[in-house]
Protein backbone atom coordinates (compact mmCIF):
# COMPACT_ATOMS: atom_id res chain seq x y z
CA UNK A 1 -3.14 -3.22 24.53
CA UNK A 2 0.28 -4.03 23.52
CA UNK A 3 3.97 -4.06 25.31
CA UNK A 4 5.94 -1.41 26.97
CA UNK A 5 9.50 -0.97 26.06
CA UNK A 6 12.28 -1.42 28.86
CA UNK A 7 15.22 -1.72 26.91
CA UNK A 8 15.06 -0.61 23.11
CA UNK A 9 18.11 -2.69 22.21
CA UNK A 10 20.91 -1.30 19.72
CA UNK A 11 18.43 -0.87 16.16
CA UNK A 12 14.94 -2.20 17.10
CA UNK A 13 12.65 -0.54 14.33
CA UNK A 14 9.25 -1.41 13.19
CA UNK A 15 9.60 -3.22 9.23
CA UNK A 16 7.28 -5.24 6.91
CA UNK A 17 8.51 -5.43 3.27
CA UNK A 18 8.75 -1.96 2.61
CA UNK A 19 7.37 1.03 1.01
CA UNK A 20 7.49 0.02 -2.75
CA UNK A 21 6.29 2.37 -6.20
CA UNK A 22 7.97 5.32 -4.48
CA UNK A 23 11.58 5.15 -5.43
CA UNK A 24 11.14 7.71 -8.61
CA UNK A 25 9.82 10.41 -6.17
CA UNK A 26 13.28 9.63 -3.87
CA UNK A 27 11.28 7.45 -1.10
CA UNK A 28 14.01 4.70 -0.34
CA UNK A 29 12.04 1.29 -0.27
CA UNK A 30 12.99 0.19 3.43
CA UNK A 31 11.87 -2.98 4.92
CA UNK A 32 13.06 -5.75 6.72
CA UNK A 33 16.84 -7.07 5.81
CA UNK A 34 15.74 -10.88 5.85
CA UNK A 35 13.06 -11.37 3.98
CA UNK A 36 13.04 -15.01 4.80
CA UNK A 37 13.11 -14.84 8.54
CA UNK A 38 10.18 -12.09 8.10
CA UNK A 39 8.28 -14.52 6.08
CA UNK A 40 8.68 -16.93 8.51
CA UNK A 41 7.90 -15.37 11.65
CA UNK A 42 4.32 -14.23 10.21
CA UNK A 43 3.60 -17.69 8.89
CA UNK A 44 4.14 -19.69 12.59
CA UNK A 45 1.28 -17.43 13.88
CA UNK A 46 -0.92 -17.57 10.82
CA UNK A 47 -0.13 -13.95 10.43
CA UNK A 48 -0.93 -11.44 7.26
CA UNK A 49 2.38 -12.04 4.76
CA UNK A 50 3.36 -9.06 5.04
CA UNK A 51 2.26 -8.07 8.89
CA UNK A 52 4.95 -6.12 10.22
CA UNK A 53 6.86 -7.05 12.49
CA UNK A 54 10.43 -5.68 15.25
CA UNK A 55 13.34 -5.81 13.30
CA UNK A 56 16.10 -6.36 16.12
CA UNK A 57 20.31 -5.51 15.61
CA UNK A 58 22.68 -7.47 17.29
CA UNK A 59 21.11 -6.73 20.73
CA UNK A 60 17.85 -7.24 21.08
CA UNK A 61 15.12 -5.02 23.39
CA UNK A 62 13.38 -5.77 26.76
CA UNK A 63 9.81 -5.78 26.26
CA UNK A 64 6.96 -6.25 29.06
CA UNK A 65 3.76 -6.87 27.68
CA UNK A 66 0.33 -5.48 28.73
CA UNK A 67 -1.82 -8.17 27.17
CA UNK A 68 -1.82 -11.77 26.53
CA UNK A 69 -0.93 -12.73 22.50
CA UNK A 70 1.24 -14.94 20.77
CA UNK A 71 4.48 -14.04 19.34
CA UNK A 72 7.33 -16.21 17.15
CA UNK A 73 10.81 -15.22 16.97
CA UNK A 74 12.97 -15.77 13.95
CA UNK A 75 16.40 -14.75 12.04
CA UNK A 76 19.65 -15.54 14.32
CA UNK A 77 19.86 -16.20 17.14
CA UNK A 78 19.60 -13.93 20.24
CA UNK A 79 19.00 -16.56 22.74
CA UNK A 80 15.62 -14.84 23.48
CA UNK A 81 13.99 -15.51 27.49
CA UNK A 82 10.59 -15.12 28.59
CA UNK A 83 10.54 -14.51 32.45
CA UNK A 84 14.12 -14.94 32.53
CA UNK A 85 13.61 -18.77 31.28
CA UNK A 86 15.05 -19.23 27.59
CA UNK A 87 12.26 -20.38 25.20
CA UNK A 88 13.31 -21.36 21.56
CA UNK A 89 13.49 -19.94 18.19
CA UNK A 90 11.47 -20.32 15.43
CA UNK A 91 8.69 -21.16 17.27
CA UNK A 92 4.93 -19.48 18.56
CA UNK A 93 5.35 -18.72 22.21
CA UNK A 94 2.33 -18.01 24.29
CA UNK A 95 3.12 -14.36 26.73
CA UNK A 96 0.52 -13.61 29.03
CA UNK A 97 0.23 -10.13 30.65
CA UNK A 98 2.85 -8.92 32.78
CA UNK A 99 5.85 -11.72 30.70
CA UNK A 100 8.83 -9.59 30.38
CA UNK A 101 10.69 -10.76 27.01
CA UNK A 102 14.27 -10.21 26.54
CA UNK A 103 15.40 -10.67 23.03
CA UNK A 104 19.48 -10.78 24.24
CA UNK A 105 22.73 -10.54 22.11
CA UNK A 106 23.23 -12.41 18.59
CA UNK A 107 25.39 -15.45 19.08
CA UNK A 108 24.55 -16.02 15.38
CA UNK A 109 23.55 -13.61 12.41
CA UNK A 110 22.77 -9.73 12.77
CA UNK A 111 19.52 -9.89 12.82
CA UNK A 112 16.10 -11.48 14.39
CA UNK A 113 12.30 -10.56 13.87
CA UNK A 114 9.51 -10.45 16.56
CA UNK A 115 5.99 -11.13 15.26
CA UNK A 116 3.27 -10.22 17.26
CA UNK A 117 -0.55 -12.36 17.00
CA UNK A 118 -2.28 -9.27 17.66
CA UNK A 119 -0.59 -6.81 15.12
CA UNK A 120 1.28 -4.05 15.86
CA UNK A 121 -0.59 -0.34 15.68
CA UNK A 122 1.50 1.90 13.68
CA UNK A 123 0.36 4.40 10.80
CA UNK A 124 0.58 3.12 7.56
CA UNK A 125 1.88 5.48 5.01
CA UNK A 126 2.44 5.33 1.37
CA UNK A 127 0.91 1.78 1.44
CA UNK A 128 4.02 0.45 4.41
CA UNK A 129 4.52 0.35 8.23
CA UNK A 130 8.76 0.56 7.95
CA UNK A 131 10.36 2.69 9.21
CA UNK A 132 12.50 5.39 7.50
CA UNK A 133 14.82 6.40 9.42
CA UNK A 134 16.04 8.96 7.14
CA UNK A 135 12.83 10.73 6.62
CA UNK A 136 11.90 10.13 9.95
CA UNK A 137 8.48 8.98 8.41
CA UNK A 138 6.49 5.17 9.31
CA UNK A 139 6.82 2.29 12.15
CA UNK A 140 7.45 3.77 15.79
CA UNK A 141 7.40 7.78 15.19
CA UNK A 142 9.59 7.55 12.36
CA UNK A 143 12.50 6.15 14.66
CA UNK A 144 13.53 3.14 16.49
CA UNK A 145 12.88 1.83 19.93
CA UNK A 146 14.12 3.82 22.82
CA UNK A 147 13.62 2.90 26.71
CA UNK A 148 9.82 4.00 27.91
CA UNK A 149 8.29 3.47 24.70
CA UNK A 150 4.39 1.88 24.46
CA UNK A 151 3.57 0.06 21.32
CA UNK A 152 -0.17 -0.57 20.87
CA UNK A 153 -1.64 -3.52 19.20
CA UNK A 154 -4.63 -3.77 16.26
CA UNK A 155 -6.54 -6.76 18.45
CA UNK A 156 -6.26 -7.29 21.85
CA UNK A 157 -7.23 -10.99 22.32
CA UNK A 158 -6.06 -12.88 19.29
CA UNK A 159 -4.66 -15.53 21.34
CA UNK A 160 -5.55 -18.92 20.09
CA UNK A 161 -4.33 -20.64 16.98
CA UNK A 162 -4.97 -24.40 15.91
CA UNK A 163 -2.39 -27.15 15.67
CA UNK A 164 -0.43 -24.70 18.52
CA UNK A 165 1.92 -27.56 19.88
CA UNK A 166 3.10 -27.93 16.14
CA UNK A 167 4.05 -24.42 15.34
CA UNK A 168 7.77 -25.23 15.38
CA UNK A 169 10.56 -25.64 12.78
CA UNK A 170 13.92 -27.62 13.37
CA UNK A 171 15.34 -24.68 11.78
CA UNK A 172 18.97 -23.27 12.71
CA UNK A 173 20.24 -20.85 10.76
CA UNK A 174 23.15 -18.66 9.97
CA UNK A 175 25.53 -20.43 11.88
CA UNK A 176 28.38 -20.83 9.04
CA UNK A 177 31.09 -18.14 8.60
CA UNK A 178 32.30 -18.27 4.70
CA UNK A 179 29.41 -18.19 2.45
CA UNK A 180 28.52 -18.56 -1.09
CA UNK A 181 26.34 -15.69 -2.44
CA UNK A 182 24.93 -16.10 -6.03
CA UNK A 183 25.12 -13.04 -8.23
CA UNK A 184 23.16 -12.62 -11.58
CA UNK A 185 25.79 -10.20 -13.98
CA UNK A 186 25.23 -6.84 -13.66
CA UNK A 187 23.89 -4.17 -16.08
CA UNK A 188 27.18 -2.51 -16.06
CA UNK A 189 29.31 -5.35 -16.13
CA UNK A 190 31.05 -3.99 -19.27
CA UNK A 191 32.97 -1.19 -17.55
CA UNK A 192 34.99 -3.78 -16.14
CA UNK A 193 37.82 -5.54 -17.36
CA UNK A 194 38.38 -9.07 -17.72
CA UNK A 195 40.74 -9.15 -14.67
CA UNK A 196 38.15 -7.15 -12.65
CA UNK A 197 35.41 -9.82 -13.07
CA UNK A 198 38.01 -12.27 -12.64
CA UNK A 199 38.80 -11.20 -9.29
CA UNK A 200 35.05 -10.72 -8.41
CA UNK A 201 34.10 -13.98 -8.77
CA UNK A 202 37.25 -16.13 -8.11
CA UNK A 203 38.41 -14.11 -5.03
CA UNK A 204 36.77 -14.14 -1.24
CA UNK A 205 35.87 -10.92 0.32
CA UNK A 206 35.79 -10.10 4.21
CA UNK A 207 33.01 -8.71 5.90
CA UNK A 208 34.05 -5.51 7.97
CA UNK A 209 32.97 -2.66 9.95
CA UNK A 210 30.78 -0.59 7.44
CA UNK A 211 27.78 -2.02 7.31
CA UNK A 212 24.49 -1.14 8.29
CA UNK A 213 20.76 -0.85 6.77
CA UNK A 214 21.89 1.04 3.67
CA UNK A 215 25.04 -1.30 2.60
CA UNK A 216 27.86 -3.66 3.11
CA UNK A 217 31.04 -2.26 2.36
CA UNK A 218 33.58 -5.62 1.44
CA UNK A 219 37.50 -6.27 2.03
CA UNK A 220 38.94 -7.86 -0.76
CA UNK A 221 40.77 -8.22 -3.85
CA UNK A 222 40.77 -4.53 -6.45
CA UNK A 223 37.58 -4.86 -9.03
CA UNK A 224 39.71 -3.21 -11.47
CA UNK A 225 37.35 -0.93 -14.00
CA UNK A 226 38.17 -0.55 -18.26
CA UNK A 227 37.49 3.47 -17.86
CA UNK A 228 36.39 3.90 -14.31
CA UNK A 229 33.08 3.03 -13.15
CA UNK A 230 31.53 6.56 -13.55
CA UNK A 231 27.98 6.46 -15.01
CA UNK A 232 25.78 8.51 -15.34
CA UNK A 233 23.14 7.46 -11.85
CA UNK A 234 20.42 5.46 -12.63
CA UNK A 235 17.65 3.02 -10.76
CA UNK A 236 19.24 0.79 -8.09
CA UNK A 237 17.67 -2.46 -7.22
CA UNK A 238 18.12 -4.68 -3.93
CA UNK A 239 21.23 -6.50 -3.49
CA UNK A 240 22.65 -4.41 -5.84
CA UNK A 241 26.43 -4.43 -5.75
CA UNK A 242 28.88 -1.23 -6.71
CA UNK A 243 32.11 -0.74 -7.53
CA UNK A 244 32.88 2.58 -6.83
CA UNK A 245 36.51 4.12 -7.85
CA UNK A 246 38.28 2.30 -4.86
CA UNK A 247 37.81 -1.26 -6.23
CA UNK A 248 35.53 -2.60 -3.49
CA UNK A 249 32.33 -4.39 -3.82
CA UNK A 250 29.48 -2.38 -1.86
CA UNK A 251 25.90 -4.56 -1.61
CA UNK A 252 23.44 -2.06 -1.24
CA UNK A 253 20.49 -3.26 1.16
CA UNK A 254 16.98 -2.23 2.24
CA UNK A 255 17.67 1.52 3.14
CA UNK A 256 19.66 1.77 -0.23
CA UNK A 257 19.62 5.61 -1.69
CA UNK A 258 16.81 5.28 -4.93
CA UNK A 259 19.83 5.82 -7.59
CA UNK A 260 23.29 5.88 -7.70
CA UNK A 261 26.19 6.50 -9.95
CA UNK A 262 28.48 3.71 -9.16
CA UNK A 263 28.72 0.70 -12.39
CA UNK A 264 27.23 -2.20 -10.78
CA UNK A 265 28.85 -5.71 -11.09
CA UNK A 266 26.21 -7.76 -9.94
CA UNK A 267 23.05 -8.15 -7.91
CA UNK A 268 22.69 -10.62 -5.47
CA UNK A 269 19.77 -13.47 -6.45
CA UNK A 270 17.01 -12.91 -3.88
CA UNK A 271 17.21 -16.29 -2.16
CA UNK A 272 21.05 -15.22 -0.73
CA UNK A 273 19.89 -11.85 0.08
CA UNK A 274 19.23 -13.39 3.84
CA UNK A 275 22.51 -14.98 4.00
CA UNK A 276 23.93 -11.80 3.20
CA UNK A 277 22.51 -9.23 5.19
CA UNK A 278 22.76 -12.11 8.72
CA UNK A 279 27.05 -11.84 8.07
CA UNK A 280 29.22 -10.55 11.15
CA UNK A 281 32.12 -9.12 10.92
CA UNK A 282 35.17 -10.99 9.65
CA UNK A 283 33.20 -13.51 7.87
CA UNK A 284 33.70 -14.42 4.40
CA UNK A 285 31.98 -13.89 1.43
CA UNK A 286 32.57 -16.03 -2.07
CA UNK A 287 30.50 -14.78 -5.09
CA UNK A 288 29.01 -16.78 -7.74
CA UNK A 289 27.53 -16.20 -11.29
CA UNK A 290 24.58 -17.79 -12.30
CA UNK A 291 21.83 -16.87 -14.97
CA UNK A 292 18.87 -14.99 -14.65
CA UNK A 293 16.83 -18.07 -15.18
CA UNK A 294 18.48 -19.99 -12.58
CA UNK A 295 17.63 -17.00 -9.90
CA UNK A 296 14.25 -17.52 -10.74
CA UNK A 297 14.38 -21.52 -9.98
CA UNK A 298 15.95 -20.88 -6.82
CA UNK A 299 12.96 -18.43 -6.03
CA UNK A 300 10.37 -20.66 -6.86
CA UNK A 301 12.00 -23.08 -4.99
CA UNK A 302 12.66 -21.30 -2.07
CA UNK A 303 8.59 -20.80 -2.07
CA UNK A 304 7.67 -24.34 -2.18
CA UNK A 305 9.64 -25.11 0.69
CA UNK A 306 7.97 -21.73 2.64
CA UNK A 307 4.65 -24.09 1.67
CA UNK A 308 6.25 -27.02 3.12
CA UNK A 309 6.81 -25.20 6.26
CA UNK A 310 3.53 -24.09 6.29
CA UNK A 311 1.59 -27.47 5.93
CA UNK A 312 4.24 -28.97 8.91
CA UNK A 313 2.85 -26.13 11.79
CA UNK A 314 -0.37 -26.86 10.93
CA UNK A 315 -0.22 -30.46 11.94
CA UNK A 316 -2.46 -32.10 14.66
CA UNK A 317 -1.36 -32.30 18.05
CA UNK A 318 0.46 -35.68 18.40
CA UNK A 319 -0.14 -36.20 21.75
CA UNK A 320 -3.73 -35.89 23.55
CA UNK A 321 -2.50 -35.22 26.97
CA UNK A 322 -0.64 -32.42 25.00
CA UNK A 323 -3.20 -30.66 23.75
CA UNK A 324 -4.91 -30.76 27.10
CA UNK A 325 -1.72 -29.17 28.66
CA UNK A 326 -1.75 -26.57 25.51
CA UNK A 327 -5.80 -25.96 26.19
CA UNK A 328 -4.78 -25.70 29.95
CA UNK A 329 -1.72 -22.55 29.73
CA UNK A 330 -4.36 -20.85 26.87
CA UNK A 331 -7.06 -21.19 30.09
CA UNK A 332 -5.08 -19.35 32.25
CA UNK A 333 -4.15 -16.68 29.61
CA UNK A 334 -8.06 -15.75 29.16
CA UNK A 335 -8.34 -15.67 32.93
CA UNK A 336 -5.63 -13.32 33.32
């Protein structure tokens, strides 16, 4: 038993962190756009890593559920209401049967992630549960979310977790409109010239209307190329960025294409990938260069503090009288 769909939303799809050894046989990778808020989610309901999980777009869907569980909501914020009462981010939320959620608009970032206690039921293929919208192949049917849909769950009653009252982080995110993205140099940073990778990294680009799952297409100052930025098409990586012929920086993102031809500048260090992909339009963008070595520090650091986060939910109830109230709702969850 799971929830029934009332409202899909704009781009609700079914992601975990994507469908990876695939990219020679020209299987894009998919996946969720923020791995960080993904992580997240999972981890406030004790969840598999890599559990997957509704990836929502700027307006969220309208879900009614058909069984009691316990979901978490994380990314920006779409000022999310259970019942029509607004319940909070980043935090596990009891739903019993017959709760109506309704994930709403983003007043910050692009995107938000619903994890579900009792794991979604979708098909995995080549080792994922994303969707591909391209191939039409994983998640919901190979699509997104449309009105009247029925998503099953793997359990039906997984509805208890311990330390509940503490599964919340003072976390708001993505509120900021000029960023600074760090870039490691990329492996065509040759067929630029001096004047191109001077603009890159000293000039601030603009967020606009082209950008979706595949990329993010920047305004901004001319890349300017030595010989053009022709080559002949090779691997591409996450957070890749491209210069193609025009002189604009294009970050290519989880539903990249597997290769491309395009010399590539950059690539975005995986720790900023989230900041990235959560822009809105008209925000700015500032790249900066840093080593290889320095990309990895930041990852390792970022996963210390993901270990942090973890040992904080898992806290004791502070309160006895709040524990009983927590024992109490869970009570009337199993009786309904």
């Amino acid at each position: 038993m799971g929830f029934r769909v009332i409202k899909g939303g704009l781009l609700t799809t079914v992601q975990d962190l994507g469908r990876t050894g695939y990219q020679s046989q020209g299987f894009n990778v998919n996946g969720v756009m923020d791995r960080r808020a993904f992580r997240i989610a999972n981890l406030l309901l004790d969840n598999p890593e890599n559990e997957a999980v509704l990836e929502c777009t700027l307006i969220g869907p309208t879900l009614e559920f058909t069984a009691p569980m316990i979901i978490s909501i994380t990314g920006g914020d779409f000022r999310p209401e259970l019942n029509d009462e607004a319940i909070p981010m980043y935090t596990a939320i009891y739903v019993a049967k017959g709760d109506v959620l309704k994930v709403g608009s983003a007043r910050t970032g692009r995107t938000c992630y619903i994890a579900f206690s009792n794991y979604l039921k979708v098909p995995v293929i080549m080792g994922s549960r994303s969707t591909n919208l391209k191939s039409q192949i994983g998640g919901f049917k190979g699509r997104k979310l449309e009105d009247g849909d029925y998503l099953d769950t793997r359990i039906n009653r997984r509805i208890y977790l311990p330390s509940f009252l503490s599964r919340t982080l003072p976390l708001k995110e993505y509120e900021e409109s000029k960023v600074k993205i760090r870039v490691v140099p990329g492996p065509e940073e040759e067929v630029f010239s001096k004047r191109g990778i001077k603009s890159f990294y000293e000039s601030e680009y603009t967020v606009g209307s082209e950008f979706d799952r595949m990329g993010l297409r920047l305004d901004g100052a001319y890349i300017e190329s030595k010989k053009g930025s022709d080559i002949i098409s090779d691997g591409i990586a996450l957070g890749s960025i491209q210069v193609p012929s025009h002189g604009k920086p294009i970050v290519l993102l989880a539903d990249r294409q597997t290769t491309g031809g395009y010399g590539k500048i950059a690539t975005v260090a995986t720790v900023d990938l989230p900041k990235l992909v959560q822009r809105r339009m008209d925000d700015k963008i500032h790249f900066e260069k840093i080593t290889v070595q320095e990309a990895q520090k930041l990852l390792r650091e970022e996963e210390k503090e993901l270990q942090e986060m973890r040992k904080l939910i898992h806290k004791p109830c502070k309160e006895v009288l709040d524990c009983r109230l927590a024992a109490k709702r869970l009570s009337k969850l199993f009786e309904k």
